[in-house]
Each structure stands twice: as structure tokens, then as C-alpha cells.
C-alpha atoms as a PDB file:
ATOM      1  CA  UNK A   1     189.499   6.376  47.289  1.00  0.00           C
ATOM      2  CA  UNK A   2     188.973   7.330  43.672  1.00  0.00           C
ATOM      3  CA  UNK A   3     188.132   4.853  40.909  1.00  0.00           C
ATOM      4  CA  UNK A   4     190.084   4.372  37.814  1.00  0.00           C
ATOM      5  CA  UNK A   5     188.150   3.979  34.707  1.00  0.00           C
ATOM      6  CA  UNK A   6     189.787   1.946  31.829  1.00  0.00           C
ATOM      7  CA  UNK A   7     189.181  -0.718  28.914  1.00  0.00           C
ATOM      8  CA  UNK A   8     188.433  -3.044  31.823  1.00  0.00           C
ATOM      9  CA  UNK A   9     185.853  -1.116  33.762  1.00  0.00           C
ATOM     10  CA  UNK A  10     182.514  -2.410  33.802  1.00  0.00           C
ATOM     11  CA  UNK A  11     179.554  -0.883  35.472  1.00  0.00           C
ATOM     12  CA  UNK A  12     175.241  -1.887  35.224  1.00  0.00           C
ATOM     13  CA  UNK A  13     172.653   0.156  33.535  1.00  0.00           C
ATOM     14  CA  UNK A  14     169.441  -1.623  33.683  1.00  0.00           C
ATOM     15  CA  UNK A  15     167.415  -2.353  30.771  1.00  0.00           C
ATOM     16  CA  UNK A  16     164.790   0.362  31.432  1.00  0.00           C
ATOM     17  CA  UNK A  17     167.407   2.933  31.984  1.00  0.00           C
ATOM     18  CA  UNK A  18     168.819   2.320  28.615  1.00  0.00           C
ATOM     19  CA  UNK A  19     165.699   2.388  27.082  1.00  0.00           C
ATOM     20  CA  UNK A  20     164.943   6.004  28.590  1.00  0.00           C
ATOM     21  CA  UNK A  21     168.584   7.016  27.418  1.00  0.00           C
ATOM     22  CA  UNK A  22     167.605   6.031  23.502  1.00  0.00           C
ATOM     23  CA  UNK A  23     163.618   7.332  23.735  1.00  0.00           C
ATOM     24  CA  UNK A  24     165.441  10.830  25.055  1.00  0.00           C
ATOM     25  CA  UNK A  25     168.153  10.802  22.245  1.00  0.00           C
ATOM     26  CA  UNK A  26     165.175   9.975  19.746  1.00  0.00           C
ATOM     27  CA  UNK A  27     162.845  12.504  20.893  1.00  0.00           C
ATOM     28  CA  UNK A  28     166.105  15.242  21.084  1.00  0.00           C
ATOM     29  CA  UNK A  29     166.823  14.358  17.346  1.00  0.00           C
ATOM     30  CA  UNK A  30     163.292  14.268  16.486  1.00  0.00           C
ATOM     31  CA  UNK A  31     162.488  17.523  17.712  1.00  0.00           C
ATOM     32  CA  UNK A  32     165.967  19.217  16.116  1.00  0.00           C
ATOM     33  CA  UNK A  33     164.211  18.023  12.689  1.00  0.00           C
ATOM     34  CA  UNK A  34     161.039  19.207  13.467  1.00  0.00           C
ATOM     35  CA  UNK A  35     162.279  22.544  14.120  1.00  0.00           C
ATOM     36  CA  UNK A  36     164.230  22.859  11.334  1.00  0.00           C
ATOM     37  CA  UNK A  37     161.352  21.389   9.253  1.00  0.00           C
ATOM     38  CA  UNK A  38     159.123  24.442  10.609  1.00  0.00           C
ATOM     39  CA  UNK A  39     162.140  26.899  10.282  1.00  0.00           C
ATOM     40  CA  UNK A  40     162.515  25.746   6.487  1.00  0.00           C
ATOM     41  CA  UNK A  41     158.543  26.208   6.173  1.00  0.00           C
ATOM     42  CA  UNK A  42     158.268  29.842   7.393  1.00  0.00           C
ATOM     43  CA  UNK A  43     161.458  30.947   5.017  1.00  0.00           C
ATOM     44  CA  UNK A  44     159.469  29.395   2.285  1.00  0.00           C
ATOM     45  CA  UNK A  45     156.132  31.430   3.397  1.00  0.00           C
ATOM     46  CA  UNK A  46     158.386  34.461   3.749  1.00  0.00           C
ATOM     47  CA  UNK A  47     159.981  34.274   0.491  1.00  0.00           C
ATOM     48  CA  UNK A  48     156.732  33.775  -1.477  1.00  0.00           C
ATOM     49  CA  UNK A  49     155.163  36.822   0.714  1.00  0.00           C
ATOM     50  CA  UNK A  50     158.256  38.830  -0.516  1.00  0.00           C
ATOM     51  CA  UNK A  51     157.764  37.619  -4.255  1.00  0.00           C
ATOM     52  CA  UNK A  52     154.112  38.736  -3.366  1.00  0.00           C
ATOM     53  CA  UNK A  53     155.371  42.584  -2.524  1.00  0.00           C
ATOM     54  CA  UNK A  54     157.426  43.137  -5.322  1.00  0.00           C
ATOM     55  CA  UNK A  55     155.104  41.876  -7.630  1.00  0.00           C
ATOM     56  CA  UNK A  56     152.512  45.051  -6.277  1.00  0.00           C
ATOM     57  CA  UNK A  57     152.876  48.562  -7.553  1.00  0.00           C
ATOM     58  CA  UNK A  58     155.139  50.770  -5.300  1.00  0.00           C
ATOM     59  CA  UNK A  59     154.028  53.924  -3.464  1.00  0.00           C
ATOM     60  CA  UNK A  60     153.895  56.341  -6.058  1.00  0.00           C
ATOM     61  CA  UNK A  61     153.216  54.725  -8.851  1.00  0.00           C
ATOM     62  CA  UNK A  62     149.838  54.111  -9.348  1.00  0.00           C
ATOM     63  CA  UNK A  63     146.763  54.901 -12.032  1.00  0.00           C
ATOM     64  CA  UNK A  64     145.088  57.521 -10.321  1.00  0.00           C
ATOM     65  CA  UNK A  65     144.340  61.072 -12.164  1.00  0.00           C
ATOM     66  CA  UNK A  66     142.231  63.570 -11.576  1.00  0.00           C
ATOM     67  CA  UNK A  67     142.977  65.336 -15.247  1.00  0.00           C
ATOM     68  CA  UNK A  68     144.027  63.851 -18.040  1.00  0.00           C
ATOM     69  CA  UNK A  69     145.743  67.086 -19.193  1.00  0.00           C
ATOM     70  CA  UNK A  70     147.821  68.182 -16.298  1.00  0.00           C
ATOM     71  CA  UNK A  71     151.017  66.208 -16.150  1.00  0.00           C
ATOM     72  CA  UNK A  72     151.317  66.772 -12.759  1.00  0.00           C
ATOM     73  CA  UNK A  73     148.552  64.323 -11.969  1.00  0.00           C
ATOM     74  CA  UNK A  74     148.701  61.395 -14.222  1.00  0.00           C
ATOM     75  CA  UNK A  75     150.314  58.319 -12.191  1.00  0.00           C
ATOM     76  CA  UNK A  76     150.507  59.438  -9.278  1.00  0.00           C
ATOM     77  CA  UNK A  77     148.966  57.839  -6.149  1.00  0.00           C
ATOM     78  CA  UNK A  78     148.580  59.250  -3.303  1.00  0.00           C
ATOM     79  CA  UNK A  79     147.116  62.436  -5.118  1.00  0.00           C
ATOM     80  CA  UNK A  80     148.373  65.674  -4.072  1.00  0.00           C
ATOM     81  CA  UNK A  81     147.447  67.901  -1.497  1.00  0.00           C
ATOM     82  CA  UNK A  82     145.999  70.187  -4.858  1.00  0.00           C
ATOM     83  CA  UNK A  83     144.381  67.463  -6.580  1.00  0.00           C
ATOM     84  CA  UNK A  84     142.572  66.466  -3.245  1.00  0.00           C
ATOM     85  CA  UNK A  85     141.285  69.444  -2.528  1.00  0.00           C
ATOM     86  CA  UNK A  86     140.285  69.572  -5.876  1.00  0.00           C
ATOM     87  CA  UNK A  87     138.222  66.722  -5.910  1.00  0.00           C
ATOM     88  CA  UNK A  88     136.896  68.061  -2.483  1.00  0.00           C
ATOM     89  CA  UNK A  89     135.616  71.135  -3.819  1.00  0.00           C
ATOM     90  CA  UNK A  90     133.963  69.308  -6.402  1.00  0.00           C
ATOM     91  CA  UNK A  91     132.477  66.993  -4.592  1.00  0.00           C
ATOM     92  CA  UNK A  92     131.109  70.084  -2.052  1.00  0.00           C
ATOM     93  CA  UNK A  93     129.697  71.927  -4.929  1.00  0.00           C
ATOM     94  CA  UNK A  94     127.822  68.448  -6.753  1.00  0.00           C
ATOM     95  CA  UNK A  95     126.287  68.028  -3.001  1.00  0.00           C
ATOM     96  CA  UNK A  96     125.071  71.816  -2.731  1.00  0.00           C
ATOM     97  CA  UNK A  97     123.709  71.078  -6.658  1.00  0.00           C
ATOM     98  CA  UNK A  98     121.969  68.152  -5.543  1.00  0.00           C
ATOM     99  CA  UNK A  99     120.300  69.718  -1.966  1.00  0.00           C
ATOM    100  CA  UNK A 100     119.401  73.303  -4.236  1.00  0.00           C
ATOM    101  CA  UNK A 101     117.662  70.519  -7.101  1.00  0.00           C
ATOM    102  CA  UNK A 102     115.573  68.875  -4.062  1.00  0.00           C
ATOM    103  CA  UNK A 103     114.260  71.957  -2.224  1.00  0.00           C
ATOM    104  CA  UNK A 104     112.826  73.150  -6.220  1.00  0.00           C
ATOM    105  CA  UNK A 105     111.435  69.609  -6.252  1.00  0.00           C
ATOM    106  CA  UNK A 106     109.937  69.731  -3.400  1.00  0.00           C
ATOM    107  CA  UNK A 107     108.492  73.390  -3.319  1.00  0.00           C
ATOM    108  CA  UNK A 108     107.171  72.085  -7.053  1.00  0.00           C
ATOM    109  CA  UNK A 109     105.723  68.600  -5.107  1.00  0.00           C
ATOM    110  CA  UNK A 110     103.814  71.032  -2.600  1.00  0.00           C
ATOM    111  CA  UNK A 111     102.232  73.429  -5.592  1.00  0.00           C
ATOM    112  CA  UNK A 112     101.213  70.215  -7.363  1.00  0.00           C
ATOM    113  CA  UNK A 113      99.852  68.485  -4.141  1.00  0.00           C
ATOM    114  CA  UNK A 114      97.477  72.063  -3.548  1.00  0.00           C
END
């Protein structure tokens, strides 16, 4: 026995049913805006985080030198493996300075303090 729908048909949804139905179908569309709402939101934080990256200096391309005369070495950043070393040795040889200047300081401290 199957049932024939038409124009005619009539069948009973209860007032509480119907007003599940439309809170469902609100909340449904509700939530499709809200997503795309937070979707639109993120694009806009990712484009201005791009604008943000461009607008840095690239690899590369920076305003570090180590001397002004060797063309090699102006704007470029990361320095070389040459200029770091460099720079190391320096640095090595201003720290041996400094330790050989506070042993005379302090053998001159001792004679003063006799």
C-alpha cells in the first residue's frame, strides 16, 4: 500500500516541529556567514602580513660591511665565510689585548699596594 503524494495531500507538523525546522535553517545560514566572515578576515590578515614581507629587505641585501673599501663586502648580509672570520680574528686578538693590559695592571696594582 503506497501513498500518492499530490496538490491534494495534506499531512501535520506541529507547531514546535516547525519551529525547530526554521531555528535549524537559521542557525545553518548563520553559521555559513560566520564562516565566511572569519574566512574573509584571515585573507585580509594574510594579505597585510604579505604586504608586511615585501616591504622588508630580502636575504642578501642588507647594510652590513666589514670594509668600506673591499667591494666584496659592502651590502651584503649574511657576511661571508671571509669577512666572518675576519671579524673573529679581530675580535680574538682585541680580547688577548685586553687580558695582556689587565695582568700589567694588576702586577703594577701589587708594586703600588707594597
Amino acid at each position: 500500500m503506497t501513498k500518492e503524494f499530490s496538490e491534494n495531500s495534506k499531512f501535520n507538523i506541529s507547531i514546535k516541529t516547525l519551529l525547530w525546522i526554521i531555528a535549524g535553517v537559521a542557525a545553518a545560514i548563520g553559521g555559513y556567514y560566520g564562516m565566511l566572515s572569519n574566512i574573509n578576515s584571515k585573507f585580509v590578515e594574510l594579505e597585510t602580513k604579505v604586504q608586511e614581507a615585501l616591504e622588508k629587505p630580502k636575504p642578501g641585501t642588507g647594510t652590513y660591511t666589514i670594509d668600506m673599501g673591499d667591494p666584496a663586502a659592502s651590502q651584503t648580509w649574511p657576511p661571508t665565510r671571509m669577512e666572518f672570520n675576519m671579524k673573529d680574528e679581530m675580535a680574538r686578538q682585541k680580547i688577548d689585548q685586553v687580558i695582556k693590559d689587565l695582568e700589567e695592571l694588576e702586577e703594577e696594582l701589587k708594586e703600588l699596594r707594597k
